[in-house]
PDB file of N, CA and C in Angstrom:
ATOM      1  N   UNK A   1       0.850  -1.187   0.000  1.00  0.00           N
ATOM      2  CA  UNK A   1       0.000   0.000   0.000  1.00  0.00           C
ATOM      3  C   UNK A   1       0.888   1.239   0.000  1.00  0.00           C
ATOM      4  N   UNK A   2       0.427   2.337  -1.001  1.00  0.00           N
ATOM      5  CA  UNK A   2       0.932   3.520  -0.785  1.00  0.00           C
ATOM      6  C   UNK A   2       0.552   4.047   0.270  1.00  0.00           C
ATOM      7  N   UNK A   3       1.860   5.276   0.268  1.00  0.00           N
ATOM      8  CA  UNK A   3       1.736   6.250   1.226  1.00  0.00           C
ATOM      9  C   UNK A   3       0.758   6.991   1.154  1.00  0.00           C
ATOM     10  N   UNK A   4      -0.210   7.092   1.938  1.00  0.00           N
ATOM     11  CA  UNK A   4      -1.267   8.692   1.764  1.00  0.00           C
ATOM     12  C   UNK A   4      -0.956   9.731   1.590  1.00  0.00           C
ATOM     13  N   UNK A   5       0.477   9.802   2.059  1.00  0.00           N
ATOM     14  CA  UNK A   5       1.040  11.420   1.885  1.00  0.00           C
ATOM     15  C   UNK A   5       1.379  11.710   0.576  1.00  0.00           C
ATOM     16  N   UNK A   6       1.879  10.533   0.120  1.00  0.00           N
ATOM     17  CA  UNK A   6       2.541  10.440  -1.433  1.00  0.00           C
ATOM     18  C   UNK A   6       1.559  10.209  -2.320  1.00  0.00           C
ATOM     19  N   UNK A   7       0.613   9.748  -1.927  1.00  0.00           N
ATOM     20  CA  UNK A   7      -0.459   9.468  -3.003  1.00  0.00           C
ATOM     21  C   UNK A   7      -1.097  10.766  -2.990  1.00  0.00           C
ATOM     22  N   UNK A   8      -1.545  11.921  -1.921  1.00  0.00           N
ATOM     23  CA  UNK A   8      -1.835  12.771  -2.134  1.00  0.00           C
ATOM     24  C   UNK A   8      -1.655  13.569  -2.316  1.00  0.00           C
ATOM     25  N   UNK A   9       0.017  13.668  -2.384  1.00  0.00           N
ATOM     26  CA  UNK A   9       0.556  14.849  -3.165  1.00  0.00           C
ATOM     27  C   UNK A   9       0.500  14.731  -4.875  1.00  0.00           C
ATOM     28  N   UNK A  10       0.902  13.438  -5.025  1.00  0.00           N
ATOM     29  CA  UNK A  10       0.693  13.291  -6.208  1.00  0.00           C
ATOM     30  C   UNK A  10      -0.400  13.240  -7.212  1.00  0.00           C
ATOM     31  N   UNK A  11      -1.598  13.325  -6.252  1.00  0.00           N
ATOM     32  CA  UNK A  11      -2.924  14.062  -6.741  1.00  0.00           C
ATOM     33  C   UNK A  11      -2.853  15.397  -6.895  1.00  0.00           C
ATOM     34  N   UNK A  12      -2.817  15.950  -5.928  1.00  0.00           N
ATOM     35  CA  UNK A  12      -2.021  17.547  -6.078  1.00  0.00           C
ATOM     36  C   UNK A  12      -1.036  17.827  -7.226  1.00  0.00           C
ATOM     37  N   UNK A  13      -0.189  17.191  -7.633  1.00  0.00           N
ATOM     38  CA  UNK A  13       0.333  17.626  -8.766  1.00  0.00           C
ATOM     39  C   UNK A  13      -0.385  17.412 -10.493  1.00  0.00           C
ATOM     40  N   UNK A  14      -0.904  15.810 -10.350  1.00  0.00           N
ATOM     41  CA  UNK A  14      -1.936  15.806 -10.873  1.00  0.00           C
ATOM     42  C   UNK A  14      -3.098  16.543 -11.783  1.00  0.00           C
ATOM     43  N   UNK A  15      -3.459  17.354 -10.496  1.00  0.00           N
ATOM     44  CA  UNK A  15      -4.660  18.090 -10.739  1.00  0.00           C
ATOM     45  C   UNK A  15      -3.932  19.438 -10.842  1.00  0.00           C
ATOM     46  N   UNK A  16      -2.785  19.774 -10.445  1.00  0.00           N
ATOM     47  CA  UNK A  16      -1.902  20.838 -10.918  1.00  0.00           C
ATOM     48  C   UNK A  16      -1.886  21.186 -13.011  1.00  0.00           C
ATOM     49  N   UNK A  17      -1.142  19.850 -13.209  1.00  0.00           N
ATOM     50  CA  UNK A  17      -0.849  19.350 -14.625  1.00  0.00           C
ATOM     51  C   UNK A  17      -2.751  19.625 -15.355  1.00  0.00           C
ATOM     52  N   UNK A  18      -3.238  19.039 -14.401  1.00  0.00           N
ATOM     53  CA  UNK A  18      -4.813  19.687 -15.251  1.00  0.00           C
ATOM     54  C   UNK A  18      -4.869  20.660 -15.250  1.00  0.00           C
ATOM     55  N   UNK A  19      -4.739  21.950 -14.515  1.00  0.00           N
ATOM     56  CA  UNK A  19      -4.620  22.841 -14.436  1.00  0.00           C
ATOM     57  C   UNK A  19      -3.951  23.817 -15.353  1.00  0.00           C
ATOM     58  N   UNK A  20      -2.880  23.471 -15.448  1.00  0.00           N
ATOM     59  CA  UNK A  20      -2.012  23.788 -16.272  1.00  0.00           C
ATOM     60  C   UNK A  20      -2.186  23.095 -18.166  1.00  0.00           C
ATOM     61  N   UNK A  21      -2.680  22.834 -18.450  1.00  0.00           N
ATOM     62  CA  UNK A  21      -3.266  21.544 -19.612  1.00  0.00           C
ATOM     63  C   UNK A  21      -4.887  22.724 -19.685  1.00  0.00           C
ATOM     64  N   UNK A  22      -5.401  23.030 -18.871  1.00  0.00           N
ATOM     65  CA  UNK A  22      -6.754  23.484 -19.238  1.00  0.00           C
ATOM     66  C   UNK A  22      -6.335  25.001 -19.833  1.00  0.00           C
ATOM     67  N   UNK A  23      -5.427  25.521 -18.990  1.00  0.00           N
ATOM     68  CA  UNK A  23      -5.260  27.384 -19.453  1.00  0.00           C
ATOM     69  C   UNK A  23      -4.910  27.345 -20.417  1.00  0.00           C
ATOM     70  N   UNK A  24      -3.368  25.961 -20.893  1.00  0.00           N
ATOM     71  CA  UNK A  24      -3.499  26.056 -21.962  1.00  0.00           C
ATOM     72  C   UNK A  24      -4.241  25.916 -23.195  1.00  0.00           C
ATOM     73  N   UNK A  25      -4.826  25.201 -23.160  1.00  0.00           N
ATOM     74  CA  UNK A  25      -6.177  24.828 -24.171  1.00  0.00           C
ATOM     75  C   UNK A  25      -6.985  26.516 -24.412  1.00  0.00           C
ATOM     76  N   UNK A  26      -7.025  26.720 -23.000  1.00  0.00           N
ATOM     77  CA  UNK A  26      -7.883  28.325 -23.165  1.00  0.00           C
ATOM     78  C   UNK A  26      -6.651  29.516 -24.067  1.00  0.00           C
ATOM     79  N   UNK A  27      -5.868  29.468 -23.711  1.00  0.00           N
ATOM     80  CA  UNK A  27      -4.753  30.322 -24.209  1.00  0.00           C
ATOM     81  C   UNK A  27      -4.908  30.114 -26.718  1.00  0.00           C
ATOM     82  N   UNK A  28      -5.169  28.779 -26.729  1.00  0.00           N
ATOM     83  CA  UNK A  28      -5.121  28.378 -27.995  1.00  0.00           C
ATOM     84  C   UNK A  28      -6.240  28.779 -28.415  1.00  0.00           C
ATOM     85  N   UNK A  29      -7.345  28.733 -27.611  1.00  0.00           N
ATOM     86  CA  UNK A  29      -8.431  29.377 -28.212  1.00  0.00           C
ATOM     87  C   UNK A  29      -8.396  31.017 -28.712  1.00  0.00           C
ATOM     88  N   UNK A  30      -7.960  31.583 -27.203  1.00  0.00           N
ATOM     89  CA  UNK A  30      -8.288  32.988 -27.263  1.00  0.00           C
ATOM     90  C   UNK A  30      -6.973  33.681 -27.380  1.00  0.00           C
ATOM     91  N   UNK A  31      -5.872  33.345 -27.544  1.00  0.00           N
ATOM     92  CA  UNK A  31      -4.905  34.178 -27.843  1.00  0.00           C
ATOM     93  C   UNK A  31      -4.879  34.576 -29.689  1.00  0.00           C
ATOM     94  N   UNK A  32      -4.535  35.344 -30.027  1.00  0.00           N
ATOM     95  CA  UNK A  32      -4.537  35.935 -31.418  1.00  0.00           C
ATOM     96  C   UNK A  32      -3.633  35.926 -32.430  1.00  0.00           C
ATOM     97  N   UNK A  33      -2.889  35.162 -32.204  1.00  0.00           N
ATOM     98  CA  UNK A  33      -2.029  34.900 -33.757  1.00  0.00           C
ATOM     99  C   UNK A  33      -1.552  33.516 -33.258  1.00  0.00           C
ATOM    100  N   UNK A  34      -0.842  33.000 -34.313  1.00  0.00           N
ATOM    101  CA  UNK A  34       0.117  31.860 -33.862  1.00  0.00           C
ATOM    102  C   UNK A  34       1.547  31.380 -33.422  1.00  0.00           C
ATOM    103  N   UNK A  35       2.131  32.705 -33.168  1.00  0.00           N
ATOM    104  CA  UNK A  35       3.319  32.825 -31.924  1.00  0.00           C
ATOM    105  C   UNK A  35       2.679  32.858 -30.848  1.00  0.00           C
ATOM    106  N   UNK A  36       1.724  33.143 -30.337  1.00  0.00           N
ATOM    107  CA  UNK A  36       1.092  33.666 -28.845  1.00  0.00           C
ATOM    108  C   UNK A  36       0.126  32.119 -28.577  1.00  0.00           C
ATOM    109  N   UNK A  37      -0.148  31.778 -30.080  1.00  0.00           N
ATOM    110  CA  UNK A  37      -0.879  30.553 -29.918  1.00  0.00           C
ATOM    111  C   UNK A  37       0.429  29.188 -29.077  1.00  0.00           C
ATOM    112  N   UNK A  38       1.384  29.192 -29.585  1.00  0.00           N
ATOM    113  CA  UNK A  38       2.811  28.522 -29.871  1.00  0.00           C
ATOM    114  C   UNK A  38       3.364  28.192 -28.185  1.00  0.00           C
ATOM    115  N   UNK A  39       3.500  29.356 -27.704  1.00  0.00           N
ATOM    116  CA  UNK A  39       3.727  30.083 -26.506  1.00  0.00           C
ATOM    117  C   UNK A  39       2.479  29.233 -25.514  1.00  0.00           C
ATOM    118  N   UNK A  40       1.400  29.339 -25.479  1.00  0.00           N
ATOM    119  CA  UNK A  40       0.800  28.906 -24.774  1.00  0.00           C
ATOM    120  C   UNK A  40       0.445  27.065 -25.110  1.00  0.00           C
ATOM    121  N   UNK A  41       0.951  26.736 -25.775  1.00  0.00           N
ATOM    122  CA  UNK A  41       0.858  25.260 -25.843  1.00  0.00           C
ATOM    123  C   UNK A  41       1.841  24.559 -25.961  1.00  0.00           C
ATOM    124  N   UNK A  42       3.201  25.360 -25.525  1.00  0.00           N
ATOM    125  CA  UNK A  42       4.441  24.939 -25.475  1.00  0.00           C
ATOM    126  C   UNK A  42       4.258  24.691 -23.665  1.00  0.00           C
ATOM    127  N   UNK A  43       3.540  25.981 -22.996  1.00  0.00           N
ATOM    128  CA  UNK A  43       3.562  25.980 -21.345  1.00  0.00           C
ATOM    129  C   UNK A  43       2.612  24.656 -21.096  1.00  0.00           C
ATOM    130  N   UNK A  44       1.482  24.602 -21.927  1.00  0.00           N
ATOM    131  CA  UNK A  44       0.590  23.652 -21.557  1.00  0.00           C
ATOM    132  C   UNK A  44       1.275  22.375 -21.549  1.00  0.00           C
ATOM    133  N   UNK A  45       2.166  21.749 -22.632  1.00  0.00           N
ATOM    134  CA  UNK A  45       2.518  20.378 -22.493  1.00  0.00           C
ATOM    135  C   UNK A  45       3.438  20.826 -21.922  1.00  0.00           C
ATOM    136  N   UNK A  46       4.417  21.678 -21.493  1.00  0.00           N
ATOM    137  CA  UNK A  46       5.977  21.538 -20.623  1.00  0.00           C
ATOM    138  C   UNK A  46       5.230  21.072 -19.291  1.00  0.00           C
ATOM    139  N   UNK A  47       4.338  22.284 -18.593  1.00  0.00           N
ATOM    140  CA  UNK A  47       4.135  22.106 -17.291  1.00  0.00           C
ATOM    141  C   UNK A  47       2.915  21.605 -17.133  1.00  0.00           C
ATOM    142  N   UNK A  48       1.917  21.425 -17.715  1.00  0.00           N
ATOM    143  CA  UNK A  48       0.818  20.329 -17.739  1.00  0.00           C
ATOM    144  C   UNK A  48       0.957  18.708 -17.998  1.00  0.00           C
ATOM    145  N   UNK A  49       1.861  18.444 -19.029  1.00  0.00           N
ATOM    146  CA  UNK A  49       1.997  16.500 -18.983  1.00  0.00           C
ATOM    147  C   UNK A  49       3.333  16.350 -17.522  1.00  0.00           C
ATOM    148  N   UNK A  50       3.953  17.561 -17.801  1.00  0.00           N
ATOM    149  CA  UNK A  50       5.251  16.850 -16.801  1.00  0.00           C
ATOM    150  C   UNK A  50       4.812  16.709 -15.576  1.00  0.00           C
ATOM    151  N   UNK A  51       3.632  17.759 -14.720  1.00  0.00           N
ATOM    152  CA  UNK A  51       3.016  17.855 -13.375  1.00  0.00           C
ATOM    153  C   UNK A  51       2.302  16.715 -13.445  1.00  0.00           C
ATOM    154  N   UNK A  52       1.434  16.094 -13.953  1.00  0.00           N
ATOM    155  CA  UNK A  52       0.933  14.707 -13.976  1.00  0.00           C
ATOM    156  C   UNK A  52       1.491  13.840 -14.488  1.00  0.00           C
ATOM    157  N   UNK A  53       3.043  13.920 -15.242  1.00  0.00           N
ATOM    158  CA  UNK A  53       3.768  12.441 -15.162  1.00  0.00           C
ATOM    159  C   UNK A  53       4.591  12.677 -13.715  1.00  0.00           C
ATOM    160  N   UNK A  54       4.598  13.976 -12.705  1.00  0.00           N
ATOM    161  CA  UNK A  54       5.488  13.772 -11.957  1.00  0.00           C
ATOM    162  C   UNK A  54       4.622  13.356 -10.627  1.00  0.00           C
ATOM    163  N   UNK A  55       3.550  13.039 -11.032  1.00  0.00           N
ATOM    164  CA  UNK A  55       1.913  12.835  -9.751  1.00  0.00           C
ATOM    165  C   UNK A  55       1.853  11.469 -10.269  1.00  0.00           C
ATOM    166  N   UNK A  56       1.961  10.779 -11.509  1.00  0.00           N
ATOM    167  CA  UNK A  56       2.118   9.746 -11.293  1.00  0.00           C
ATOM    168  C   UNK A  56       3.311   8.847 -10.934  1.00  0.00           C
ATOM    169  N   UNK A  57       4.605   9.989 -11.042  1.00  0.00           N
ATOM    170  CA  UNK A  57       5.716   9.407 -10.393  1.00  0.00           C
ATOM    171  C   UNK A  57       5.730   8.774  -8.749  1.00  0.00           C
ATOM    172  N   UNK A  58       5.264  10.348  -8.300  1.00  0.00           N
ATOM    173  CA  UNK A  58       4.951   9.927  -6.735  1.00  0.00           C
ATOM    174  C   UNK A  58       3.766   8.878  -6.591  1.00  0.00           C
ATOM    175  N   UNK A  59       2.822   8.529  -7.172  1.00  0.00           N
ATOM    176  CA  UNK A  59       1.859   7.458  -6.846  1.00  0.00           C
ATOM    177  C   UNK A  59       2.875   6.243  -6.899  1.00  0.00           C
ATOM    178  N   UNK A  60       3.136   6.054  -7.763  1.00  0.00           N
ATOM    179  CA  UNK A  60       3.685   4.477  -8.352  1.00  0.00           C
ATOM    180  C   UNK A  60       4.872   4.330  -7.917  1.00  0.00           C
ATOM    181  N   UNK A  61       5.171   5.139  -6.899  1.00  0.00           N
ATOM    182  CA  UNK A  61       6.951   5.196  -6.669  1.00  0.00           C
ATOM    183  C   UNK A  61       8.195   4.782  -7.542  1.00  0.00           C
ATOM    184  N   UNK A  62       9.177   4.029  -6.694  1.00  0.00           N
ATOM    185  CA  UNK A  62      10.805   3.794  -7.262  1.00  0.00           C
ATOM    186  C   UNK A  62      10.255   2.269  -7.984  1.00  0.00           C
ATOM    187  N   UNK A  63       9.157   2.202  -9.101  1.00  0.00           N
ATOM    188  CA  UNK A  63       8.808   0.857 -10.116  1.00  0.00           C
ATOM    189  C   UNK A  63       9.472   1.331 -11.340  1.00  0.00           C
ATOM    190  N   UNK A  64       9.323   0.203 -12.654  1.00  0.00           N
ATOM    191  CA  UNK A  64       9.743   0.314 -13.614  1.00  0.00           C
ATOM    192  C   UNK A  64       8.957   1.886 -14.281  1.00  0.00           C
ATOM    193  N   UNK A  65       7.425   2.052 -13.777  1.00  0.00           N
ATOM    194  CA  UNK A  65       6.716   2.446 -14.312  1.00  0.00           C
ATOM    195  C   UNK A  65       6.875   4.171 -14.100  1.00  0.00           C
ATOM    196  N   UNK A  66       7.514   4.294 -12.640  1.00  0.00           N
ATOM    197  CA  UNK A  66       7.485   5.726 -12.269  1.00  0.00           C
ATOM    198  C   UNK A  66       9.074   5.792 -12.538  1.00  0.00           C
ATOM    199  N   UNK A  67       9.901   4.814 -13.417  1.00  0.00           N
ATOM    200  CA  UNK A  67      11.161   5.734 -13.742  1.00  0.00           C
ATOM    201  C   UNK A  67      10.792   5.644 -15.409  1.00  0.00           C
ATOM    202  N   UNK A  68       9.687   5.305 -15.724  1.00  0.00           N
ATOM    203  CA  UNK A  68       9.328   5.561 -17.323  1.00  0.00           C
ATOM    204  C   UNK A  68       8.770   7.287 -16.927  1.00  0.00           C
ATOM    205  N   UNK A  69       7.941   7.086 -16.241  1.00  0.00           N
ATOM    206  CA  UNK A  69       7.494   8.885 -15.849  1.00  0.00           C
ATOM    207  C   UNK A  69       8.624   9.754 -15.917  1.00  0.00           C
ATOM    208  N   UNK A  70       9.360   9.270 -15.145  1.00  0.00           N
ATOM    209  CA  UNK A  70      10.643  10.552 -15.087  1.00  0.00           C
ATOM    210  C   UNK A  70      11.147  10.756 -16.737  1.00  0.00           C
ATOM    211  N   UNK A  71      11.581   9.868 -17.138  1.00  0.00           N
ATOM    212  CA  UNK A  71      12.316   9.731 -18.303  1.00  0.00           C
ATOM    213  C   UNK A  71      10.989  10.769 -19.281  1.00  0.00           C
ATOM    214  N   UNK A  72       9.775  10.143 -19.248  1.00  0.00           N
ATOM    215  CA  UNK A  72       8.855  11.513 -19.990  1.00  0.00           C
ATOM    216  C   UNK A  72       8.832  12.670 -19.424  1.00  0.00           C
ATOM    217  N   UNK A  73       9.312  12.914 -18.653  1.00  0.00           N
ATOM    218  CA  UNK A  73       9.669  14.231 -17.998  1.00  0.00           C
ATOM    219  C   UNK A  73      10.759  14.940 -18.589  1.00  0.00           C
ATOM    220  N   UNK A  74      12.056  14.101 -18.166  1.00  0.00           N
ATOM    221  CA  UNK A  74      12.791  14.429 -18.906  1.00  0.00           C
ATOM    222  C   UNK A  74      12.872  15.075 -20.771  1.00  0.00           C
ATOM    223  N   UNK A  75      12.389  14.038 -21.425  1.00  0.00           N
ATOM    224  CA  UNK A  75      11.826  13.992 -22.567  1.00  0.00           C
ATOM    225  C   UNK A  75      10.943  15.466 -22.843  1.00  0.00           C
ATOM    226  N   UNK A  76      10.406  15.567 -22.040  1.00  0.00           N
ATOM    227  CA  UNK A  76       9.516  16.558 -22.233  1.00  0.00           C
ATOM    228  C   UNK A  76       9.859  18.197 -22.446  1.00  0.00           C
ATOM    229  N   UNK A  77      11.184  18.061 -21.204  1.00  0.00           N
ATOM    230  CA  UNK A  77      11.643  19.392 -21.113  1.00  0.00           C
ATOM    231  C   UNK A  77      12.587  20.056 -22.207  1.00  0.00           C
ATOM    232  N   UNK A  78      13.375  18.926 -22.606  1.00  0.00           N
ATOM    233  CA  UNK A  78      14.161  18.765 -23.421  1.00  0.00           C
ATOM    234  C   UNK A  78      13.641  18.921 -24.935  1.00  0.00           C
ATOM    235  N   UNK A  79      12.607  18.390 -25.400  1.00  0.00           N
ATOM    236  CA  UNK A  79      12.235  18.400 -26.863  1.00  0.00           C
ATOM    237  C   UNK A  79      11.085  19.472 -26.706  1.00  0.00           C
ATOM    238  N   UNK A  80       9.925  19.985 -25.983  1.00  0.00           N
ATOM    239  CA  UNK A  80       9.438  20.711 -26.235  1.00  0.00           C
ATOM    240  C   UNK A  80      10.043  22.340 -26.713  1.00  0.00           C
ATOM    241  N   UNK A  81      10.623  23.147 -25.686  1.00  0.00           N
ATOM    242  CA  UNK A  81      11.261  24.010 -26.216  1.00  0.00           C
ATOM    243  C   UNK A  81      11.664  24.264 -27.599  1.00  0.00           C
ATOM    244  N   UNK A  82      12.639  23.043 -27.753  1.00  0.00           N
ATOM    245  CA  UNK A  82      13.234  23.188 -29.113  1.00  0.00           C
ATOM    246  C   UNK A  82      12.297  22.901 -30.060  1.00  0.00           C
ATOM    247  N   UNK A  83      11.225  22.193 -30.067  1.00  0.00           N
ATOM    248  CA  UNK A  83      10.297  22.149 -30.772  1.00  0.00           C
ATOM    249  C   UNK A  83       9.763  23.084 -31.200  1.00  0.00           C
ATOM    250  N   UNK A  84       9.587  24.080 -29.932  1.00  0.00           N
ATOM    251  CA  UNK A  84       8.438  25.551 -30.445  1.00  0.00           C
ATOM    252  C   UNK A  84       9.231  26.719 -30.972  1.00  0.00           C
ATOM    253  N   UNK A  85      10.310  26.172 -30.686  1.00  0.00           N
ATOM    254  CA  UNK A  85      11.399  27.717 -31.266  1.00  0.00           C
ATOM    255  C   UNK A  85      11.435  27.357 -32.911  1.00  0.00           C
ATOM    256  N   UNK A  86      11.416  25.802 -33.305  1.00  0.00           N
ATOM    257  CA  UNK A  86      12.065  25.336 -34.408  1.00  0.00           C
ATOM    258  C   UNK A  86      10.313  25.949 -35.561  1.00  0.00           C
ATOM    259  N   UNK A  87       9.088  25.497 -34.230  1.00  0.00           N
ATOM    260  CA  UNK A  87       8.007  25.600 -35.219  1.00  0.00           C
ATOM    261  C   UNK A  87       7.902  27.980 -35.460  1.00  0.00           C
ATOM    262  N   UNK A  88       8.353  27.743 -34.392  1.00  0.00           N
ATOM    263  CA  UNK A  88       7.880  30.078 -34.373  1.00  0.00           C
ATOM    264  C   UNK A  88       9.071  30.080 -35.354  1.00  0.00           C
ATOM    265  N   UNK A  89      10.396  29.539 -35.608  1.00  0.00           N
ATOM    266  CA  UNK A  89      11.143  30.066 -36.549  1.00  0.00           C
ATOM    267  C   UNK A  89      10.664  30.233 -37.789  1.00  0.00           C
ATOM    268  N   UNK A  90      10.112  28.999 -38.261  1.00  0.00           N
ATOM    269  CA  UNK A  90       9.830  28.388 -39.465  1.00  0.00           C
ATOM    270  C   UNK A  90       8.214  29.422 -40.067  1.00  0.00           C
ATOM    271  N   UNK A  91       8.143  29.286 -39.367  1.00  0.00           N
ATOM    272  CA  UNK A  91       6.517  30.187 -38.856  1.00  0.00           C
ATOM    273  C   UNK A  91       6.839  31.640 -39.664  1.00  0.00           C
ATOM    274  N   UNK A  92       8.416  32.421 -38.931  1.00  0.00           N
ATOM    275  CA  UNK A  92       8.292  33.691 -39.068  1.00  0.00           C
ATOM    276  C   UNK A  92       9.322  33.330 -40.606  1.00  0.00           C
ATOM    277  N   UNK A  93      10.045  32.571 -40.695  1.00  0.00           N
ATOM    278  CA  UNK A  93      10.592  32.977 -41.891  1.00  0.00           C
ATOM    279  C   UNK A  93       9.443  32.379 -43.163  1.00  0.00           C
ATOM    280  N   UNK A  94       8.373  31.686 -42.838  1.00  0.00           N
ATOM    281  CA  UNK A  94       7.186  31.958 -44.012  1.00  0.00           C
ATOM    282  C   UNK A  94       6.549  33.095 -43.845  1.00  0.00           C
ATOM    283  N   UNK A  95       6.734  34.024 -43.203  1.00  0.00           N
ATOM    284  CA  UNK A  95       5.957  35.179 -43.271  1.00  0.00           C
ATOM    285  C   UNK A  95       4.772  34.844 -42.804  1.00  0.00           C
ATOM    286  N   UNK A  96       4.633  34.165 -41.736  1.00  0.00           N
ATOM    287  CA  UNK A  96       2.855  34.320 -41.260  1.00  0.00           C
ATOM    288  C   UNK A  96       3.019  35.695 -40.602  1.00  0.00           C
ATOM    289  N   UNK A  97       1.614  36.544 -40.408  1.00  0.00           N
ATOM    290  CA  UNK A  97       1.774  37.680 -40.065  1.00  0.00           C
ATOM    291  C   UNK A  97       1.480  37.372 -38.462  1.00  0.00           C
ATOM    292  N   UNK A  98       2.250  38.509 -38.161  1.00  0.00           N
ATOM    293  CA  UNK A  98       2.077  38.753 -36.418  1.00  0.00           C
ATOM    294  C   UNK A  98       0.896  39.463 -36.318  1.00  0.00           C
ATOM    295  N   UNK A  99       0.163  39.366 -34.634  1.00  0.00           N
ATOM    296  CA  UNK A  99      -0.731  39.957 -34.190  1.00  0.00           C
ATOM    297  C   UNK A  99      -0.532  41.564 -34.546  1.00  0.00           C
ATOM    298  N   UNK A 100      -1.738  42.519 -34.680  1.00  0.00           N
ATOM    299  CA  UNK A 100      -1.691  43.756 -34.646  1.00  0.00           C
ATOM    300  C   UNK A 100      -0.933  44.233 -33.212  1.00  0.00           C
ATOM    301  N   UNK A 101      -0.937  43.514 -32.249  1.00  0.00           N
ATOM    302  CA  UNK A 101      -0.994  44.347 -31.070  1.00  0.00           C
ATOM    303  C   UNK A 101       0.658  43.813 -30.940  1.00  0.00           C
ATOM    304  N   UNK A 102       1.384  43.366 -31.359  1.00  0.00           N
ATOM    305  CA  UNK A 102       2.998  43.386 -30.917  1.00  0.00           C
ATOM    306  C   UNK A 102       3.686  43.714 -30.810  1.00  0.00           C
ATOM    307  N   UNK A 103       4.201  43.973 -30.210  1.00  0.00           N
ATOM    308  CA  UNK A 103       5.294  45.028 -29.825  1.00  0.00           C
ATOM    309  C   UNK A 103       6.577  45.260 -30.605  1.00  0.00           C
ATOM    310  N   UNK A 104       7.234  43.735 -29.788  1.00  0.00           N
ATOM    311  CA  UNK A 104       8.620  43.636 -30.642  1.00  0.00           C
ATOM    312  C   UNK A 104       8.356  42.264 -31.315  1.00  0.00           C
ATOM    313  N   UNK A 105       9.284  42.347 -32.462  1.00  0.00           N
ATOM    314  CA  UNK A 105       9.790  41.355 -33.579  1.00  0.00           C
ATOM    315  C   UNK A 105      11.206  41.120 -33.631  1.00  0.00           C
ATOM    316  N   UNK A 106      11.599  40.474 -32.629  1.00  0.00           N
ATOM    317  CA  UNK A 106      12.870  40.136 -32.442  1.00  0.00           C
ATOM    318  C   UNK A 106      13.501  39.994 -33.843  1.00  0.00           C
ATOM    319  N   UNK A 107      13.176  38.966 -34.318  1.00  0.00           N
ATOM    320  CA  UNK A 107      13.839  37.599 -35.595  1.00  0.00           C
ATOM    321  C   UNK A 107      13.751  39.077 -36.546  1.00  0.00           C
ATOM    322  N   UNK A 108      13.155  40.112 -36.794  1.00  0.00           N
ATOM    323  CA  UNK A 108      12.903  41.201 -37.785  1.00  0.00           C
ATOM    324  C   UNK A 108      13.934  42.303 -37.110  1.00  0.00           C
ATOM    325  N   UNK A 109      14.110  42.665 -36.270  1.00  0.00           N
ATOM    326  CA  UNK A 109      15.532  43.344 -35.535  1.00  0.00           C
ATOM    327  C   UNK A 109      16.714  42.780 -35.882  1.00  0.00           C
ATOM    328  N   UNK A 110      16.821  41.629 -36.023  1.00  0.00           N
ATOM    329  CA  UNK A 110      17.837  40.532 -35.762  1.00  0.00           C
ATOM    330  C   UNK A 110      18.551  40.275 -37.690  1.00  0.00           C
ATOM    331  N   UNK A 111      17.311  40.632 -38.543  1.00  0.00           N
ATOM    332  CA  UNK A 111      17.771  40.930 -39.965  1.00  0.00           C
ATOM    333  C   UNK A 111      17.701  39.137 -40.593  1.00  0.00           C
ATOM    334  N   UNK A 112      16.843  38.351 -39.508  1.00  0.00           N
ATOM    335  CA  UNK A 112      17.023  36.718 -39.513  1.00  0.00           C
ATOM    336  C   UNK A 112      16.371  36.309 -40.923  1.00  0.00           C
ATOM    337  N   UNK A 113      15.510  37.323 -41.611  1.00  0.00           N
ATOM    338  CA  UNK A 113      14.861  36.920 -42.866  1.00  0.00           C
ATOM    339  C   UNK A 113      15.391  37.017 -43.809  1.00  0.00           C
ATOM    340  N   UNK A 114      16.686  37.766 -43.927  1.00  0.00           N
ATOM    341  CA  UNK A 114      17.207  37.945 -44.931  1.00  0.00           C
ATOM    342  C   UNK A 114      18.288  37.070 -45.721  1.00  0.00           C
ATOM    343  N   UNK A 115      17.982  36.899 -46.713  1.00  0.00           N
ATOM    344  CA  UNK A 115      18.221  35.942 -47.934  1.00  0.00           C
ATOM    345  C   UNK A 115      19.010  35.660 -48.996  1.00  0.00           C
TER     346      UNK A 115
END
């Protein structure tokens, strides 16, 4: 039998990772272009799957199953990032247009489009 303490933290993180998994979903809806879209569903799977693979880490403890969790954790932190930089790069050097309301354009400061 698990620990209660551990089992209920790891509900707590859990329901954290939902948490985090729902804003993002809301963020994809209502944010306005697709860098801002990018941005918020990069946070949703970094800190939404990793908080509930790290709630099912603590449930299932030191098993085969909660060092597969870690390892998607790992996995997670590691390839998402580079994922969303690789998809906003690709993004801005097709010229999708940015939101009206933006401020700065880094990659367009930076002279990154040029050919």
């Amino acid at each position: 039998m698990n620990n209660p303490i551990l089992h209920t933290t790891g509900m707590v993180f859990i329901y954290l990772g939902i948490g985090f998994d729902f804003f993002g979903v809301l963020g994809l809806v209502r944010l306005p272009d697709v860098y801002n879209r990018l941005q918020a569903a990069t946070k949703c799977v970094t800190f939404g799957s990793a908080g509930i693979l790290f709630g099912v880490f603590l449930i299932q403890g030191f098993n085969s199953f909660g060092f597969k969790a870690l390892l998607g954790i790992v996995f997670i932190f590691l390839a998402s990032p580079v994922a969303a930089h690789a998809i906003a790069r690709a993004a801005h050097r097709a010229r999708i247009k940015l939101a009206d309301v933006t401020v700065v354009d880094q990659y367009e400061e930076d002279k990154e489009l040029k050919n």
